[in-house]
Protein backbone atom coordinates (compact mmCIF):
# COMPACT_ATOMS: atom_id res chain seq x y z
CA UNK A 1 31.65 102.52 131.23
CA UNK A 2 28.81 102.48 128.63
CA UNK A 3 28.66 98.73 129.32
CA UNK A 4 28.50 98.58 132.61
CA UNK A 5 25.72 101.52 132.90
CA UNK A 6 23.15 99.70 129.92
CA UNK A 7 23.96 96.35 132.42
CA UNK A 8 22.61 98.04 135.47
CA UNK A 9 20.07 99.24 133.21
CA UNK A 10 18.68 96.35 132.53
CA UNK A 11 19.25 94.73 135.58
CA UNK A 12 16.84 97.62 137.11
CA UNK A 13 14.19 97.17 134.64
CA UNK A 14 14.14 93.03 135.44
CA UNK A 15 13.70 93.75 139.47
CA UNK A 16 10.95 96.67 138.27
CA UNK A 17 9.03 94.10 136.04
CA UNK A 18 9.36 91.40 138.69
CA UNK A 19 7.75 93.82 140.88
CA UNK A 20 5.26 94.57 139.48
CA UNK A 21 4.26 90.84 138.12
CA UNK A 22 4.12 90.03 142.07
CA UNK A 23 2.12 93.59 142.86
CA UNK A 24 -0.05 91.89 140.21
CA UNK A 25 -0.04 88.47 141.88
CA UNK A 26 -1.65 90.00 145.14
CA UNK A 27 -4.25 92.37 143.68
CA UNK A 28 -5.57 89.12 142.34
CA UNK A 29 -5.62 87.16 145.34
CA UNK A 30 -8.66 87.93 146.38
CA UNK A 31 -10.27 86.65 142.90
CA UNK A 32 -8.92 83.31 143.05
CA UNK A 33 -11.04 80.23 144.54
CA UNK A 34 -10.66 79.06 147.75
CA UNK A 35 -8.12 76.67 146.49
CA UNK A 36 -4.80 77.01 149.14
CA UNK A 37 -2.08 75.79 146.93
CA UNK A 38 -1.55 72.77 149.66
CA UNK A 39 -1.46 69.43 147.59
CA UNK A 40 -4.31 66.78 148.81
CA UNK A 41 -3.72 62.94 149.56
CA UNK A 42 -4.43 62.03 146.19
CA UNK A 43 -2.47 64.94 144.08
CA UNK A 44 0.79 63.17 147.00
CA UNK A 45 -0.28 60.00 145.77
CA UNK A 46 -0.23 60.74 142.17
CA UNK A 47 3.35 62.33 142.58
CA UNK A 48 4.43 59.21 144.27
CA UNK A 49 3.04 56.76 141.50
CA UNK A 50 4.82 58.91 138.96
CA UNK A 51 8.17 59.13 141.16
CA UNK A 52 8.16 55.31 140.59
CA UNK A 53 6.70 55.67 137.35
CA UNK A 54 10.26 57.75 136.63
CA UNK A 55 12.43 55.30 138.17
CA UNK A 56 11.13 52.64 136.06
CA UNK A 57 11.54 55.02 132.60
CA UNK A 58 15.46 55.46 133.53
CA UNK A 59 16.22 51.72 134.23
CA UNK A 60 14.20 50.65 131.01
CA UNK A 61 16.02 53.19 129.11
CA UNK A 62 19.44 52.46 130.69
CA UNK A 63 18.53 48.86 129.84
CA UNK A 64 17.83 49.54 126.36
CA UNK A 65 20.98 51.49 125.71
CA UNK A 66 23.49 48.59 127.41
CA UNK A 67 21.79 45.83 124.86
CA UNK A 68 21.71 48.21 121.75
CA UNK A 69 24.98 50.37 122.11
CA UNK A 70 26.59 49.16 125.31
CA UNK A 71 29.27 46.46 123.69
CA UNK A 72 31.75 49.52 123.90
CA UNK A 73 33.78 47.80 121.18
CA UNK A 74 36.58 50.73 122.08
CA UNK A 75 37.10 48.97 125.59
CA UNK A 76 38.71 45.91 123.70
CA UNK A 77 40.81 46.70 121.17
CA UNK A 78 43.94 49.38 122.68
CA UNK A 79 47.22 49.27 120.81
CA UNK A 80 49.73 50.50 123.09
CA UNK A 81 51.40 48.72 126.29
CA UNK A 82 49.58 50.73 128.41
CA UNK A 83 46.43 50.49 127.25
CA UNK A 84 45.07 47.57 128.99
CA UNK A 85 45.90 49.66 132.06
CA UNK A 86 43.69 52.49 131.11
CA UNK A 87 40.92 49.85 130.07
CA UNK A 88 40.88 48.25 133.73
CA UNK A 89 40.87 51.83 135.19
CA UNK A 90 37.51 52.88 132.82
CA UNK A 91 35.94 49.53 133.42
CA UNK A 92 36.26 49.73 137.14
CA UNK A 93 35.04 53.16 137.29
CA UNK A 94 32.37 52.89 135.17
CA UNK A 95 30.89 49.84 137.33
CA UNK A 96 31.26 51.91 140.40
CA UNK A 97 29.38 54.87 138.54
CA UNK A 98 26.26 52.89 137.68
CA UNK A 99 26.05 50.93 141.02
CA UNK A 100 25.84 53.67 143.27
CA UNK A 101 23.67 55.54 140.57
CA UNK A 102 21.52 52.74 140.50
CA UNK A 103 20.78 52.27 144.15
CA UNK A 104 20.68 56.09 144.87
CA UNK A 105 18.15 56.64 142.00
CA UNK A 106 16.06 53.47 143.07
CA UNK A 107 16.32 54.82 147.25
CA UNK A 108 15.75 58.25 145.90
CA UNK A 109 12.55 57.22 144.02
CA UNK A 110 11.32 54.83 146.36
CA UNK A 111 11.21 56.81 149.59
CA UNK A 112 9.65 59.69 147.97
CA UNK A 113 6.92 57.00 146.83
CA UNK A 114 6.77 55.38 150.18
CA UNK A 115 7.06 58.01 152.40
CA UNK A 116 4.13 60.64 150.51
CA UNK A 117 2.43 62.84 152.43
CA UNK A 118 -0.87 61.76 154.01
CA UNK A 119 -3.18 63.05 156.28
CA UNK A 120 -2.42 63.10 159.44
CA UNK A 121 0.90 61.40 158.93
CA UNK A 122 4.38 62.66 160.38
CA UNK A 123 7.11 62.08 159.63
CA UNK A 124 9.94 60.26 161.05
CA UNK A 125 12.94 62.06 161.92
CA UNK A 126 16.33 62.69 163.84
CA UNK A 127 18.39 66.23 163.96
CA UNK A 128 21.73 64.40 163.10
CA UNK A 129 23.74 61.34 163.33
CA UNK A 130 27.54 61.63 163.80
CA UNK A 131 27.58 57.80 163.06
CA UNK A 132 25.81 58.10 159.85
CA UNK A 133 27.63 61.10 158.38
CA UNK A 134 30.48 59.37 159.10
CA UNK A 135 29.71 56.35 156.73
CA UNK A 136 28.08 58.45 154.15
CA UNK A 137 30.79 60.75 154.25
CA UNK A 138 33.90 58.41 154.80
CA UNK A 139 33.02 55.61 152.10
CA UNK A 140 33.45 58.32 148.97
CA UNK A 141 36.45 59.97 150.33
CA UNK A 142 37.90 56.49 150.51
CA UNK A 143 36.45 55.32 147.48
CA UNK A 144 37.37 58.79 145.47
CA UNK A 145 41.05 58.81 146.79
CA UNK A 146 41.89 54.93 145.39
CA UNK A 147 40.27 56.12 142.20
CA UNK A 148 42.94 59.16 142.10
CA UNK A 149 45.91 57.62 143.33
CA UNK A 150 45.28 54.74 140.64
CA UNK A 151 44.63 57.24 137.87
CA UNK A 152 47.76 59.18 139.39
CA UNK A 153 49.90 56.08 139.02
CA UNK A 154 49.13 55.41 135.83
CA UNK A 155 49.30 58.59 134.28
CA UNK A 156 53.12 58.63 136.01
CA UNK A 157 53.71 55.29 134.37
CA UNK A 158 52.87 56.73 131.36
CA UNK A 159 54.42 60.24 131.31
CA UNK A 160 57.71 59.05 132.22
CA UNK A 161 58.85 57.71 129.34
CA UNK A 162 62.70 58.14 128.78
CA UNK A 163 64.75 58.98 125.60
CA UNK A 164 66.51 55.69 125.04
CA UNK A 165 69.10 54.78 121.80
CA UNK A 166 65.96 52.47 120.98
CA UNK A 167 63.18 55.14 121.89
CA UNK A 168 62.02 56.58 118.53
CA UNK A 169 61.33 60.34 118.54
CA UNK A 170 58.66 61.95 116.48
CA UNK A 171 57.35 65.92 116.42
CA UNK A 172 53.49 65.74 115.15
CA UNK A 173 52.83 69.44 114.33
CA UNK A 174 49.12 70.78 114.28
CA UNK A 175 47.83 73.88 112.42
CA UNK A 176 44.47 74.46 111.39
CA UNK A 177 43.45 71.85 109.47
CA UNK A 178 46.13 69.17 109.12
CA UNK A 179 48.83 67.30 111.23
CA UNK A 180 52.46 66.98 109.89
CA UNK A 181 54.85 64.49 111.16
CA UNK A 182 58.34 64.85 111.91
CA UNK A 183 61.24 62.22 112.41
CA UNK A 184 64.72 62.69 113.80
CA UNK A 185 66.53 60.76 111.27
CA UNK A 186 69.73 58.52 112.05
CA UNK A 187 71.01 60.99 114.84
CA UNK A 188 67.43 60.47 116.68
CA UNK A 189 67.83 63.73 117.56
CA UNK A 190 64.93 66.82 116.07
CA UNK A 191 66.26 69.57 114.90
CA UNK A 192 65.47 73.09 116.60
CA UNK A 193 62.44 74.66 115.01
CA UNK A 194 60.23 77.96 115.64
CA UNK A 195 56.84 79.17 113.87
CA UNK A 196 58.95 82.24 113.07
CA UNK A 197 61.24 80.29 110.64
CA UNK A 198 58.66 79.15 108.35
CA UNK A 199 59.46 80.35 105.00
CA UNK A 200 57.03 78.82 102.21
CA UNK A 201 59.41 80.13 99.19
CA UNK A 202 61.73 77.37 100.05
CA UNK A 203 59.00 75.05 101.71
CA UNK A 204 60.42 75.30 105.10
CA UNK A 205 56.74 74.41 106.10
CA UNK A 206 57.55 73.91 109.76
CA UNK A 207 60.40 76.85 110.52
CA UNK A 208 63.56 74.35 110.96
CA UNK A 209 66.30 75.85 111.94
CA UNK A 210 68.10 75.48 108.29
CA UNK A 211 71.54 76.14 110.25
CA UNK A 212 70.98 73.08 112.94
CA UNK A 213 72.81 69.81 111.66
CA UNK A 214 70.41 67.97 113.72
CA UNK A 215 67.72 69.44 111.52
CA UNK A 216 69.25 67.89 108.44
CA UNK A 217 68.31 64.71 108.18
CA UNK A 218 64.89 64.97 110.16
CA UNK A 219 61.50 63.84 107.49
CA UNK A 220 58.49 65.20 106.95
CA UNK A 221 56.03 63.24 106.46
CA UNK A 222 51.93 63.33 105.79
CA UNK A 223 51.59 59.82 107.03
CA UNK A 224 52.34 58.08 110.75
CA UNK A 225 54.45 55.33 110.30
CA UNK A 226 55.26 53.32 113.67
CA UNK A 227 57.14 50.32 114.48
CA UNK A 228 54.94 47.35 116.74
CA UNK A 229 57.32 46.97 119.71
CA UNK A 230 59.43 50.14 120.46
CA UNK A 231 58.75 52.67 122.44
CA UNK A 232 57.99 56.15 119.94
CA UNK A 233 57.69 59.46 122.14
CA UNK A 234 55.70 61.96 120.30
CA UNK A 235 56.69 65.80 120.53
CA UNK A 236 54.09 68.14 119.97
CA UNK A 237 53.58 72.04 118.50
CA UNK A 238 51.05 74.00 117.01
CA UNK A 239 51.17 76.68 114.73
CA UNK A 240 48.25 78.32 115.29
CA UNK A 241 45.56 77.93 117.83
CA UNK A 242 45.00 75.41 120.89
CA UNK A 243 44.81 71.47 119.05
CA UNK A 244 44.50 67.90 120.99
CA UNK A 245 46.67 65.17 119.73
CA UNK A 246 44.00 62.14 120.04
CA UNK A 247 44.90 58.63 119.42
CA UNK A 248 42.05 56.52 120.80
CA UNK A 249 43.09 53.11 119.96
CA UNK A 250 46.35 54.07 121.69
CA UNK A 251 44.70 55.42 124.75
CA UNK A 252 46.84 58.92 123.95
CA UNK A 253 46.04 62.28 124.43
CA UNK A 254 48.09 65.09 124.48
CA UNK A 255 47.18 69.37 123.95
CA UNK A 256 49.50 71.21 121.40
CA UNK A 257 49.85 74.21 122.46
CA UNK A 258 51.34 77.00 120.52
CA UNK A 259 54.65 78.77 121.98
CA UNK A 260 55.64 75.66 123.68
CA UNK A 261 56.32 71.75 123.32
CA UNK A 262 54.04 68.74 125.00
CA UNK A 263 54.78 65.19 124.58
CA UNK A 264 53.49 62.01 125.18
CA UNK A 265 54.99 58.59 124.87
CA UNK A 266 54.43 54.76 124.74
CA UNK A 267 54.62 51.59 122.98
CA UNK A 268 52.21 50.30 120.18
CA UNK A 269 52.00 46.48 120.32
CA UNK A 270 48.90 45.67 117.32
CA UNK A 271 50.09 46.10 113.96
CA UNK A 272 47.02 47.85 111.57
CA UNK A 273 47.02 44.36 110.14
CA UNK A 274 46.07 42.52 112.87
CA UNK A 275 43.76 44.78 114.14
CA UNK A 276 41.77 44.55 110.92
CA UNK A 277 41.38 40.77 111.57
CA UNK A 278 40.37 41.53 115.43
CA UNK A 279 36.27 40.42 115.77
CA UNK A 280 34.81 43.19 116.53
CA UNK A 281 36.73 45.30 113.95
CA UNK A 282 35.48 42.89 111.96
CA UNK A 283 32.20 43.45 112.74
CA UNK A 284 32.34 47.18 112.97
CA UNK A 285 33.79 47.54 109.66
CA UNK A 286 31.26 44.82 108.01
CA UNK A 287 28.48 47.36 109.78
CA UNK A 288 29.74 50.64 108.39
CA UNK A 289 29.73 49.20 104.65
CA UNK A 290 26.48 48.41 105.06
CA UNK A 291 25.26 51.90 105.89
CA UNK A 292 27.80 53.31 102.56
CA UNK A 293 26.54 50.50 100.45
CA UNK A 294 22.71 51.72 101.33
CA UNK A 295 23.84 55.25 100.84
CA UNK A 296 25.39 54.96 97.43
CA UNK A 297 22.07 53.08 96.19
CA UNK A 298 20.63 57.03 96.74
CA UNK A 299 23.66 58.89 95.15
CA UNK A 300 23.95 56.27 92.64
CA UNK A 301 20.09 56.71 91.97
CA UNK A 302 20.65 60.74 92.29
CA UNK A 303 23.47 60.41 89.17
CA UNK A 304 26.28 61.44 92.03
CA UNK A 305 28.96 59.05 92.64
CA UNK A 306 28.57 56.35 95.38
CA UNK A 307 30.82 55.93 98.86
CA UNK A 308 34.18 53.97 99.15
CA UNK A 309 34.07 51.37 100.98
CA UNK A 310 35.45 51.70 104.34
CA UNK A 311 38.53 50.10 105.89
CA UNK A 312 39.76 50.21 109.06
CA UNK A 313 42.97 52.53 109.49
CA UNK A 314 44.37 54.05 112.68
CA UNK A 315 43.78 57.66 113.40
CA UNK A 316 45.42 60.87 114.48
CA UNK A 317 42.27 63.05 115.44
CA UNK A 318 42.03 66.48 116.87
CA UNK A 319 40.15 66.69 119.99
CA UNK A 320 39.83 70.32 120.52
CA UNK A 321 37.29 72.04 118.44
CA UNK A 322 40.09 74.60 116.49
CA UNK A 323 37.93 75.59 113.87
CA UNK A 324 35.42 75.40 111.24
CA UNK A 325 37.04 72.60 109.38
CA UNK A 326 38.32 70.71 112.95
CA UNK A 327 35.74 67.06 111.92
CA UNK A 328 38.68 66.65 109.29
CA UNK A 329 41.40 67.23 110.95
CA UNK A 330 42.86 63.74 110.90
CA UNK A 331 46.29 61.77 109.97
CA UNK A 332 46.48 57.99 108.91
CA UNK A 333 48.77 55.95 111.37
CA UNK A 334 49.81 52.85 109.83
CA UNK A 335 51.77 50.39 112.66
CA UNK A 336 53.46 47.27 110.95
CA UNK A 337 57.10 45.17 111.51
CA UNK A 338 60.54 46.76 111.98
CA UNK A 339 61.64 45.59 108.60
CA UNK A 340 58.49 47.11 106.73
CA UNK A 341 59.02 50.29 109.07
CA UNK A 342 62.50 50.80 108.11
CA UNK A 343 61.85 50.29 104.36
CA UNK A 344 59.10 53.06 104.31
CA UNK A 345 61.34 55.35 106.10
CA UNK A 346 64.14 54.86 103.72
CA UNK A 347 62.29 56.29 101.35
CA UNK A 348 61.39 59.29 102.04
CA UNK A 349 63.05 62.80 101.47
CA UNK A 350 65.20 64.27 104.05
CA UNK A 351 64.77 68.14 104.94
CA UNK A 352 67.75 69.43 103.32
CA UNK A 353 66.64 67.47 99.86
CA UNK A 354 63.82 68.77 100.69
CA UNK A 355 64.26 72.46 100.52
CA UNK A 356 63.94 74.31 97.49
CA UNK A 357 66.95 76.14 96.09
CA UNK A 358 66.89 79.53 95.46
């Protein structure tokens, strides 16, 4: 109740002062020149050079950015079978995007250049045109509705991934600051799990259900291992607060919500390998040592140690801000061959060798 009285309050108090700023306005009305407040031919034909003036600042600008940062190298380099897909369906909105903000900005600009008031000019005009708002109204429904039903499509393609014997099945777990990953072992089945089981004196760090035999031989791992060419759906908790699974080279997104399970599925097709030798990782990578190397000359100089250099690695990012230490929230996803997949997995520990015996 408090609250809402001091808000009225100070509402009251704003519509006094406003009040009394216009009471002020009018005592001094008769103390001001004979100037009307109505803008002349020239101050309209100033307005209009600058209009155009405007027009020419966002194109130069929007120039400028296309030839300096516009090679999106993102848009060419997707891992997963579905990528491309998502690719065509960015690319084609994107283009649609900046042609009808180009001619709406330039027809915005232009008429209110051409059309400036003048001296006894009037201006052209009609009450309505059923024909017109037709067009104007019919060509974005149509144009916003194939947009949808594509995006639609493709996110059904992608959600309906099915649990095949040849569909690997991983639990990435969030909590505030780190991502743990989870395999289902030879049975390809997880084990049942709840927040409520943790228990760090045996380093049950993600509350299996000890009693579960499918929880048995599930692995926890710090690291993403993935096989190129099999499908890998990803099941996702949290332990704490809202999180965003975010694998951009993979085009896959997915919130981790705590009290219930998300997933998200699909096929990675570009071993890390290859995608190190891929141009314009090439190029990006070549680019970021150069900005490290220039940095350590100053650390080096400064008696601090210099930068590693960087190499390029696959990411699992977190795209929701979850806290103060969310920029490092982050999980190395390494994608290679079957044969080098199933040798890293064979080594390591399984959750009952890797509880601690009391």
């Amino acid at each position: 109740m408090t609250a809402l009285l001091t808000i009225l309050v100070l509402v009251f108090i704003t519509i006094a002062i406003w009040q009394m700023i216009k009471i002020f306005d009018l005592s001094q009305a008769k103390n001001k020149s004979n100037d009307t407040g109505v803008a002349t031919d020239k101050d309209n034909s100033i307005n209009g050079y600058l209009m155009m003036g405007f027009l020419a600042f966002i194109y130069i600008i929007t120039i400028v950015s296309f030839v300096k940062w516009g090679d999106l190298p993102l848009m060419s380099n997707s891992a997963s079978a579905h990528g491309p897909g998502i690719d065509k369906l960015m690319i084609v909105s994107m283009v649609l995007i900046f042609t009808v903000q180009t001619l709406t900005q330039f027809l915005l600009h232009y008429y209110a250049f051409k059309y400036r008031g003048e001296k006894g000019k009037k201006a052209v005009f009609f009450s309505d045109s059923a024909k017109l708002e037709f067009i104007w109204t019919a060509i974005p429904v149509v144009t916003l509705a194939g947009l949808i039903l594509w995006g639609l499509f493709s996110w059904t393609n992608i959600m309906n991934v099915e649990e095949t014997d040849d569909t690997i099945v991983i639990e990435l777990y969030a909590q505030q600051f780190n991502w743990k990953a989870r395999y289902a072992g030879e049975d390809n089945t997880l084990g049942q799990a709840n927040v409520r089981l943790i228990n760090l004196d045996n380093a049950n760090i993600l509350g299996l259900d000890e009693s579960d035999p499918n929880a048995q031989d599930d692995i926890i791992t710090t690291e993403l291992h993935l096989p190129v060419g099999r499908p890998v759906l990803f099941k996702m908790r949290s332990q704490d607060v809202l999180h965003s699974a975010y694998m951009p080279h993979f085009r896959a997104q997915m919130n981790c919500v705590p009290g219930m399970i998300t997933q998200f599925g699909f096929t990675p097709t570009v071993t890390t390998e290859d995608m190190r030798q891929n141009p314009d990782m090439i190029d990006k990578v070549q680019r970021i040592n150069k900005i490290r190397t220039e940095k350590s000359k100053d650390l080096i100089a400064k008696g601090e140690e210099g930068l590693e250099r960087y190499e390029f690695d696959y990411l699992l990012l977190c795209n929701k801000i979850c806290g103060k230490s969310h920029y490092n929230m982050q999980m190395k996803i390494v994608v290679e061959s079957e044969e080098d997949y199933k040798a890293w997995l064979s080594t390591q520990k399984l959750f009952k060798d890797s509880l601690v015996k009391n």
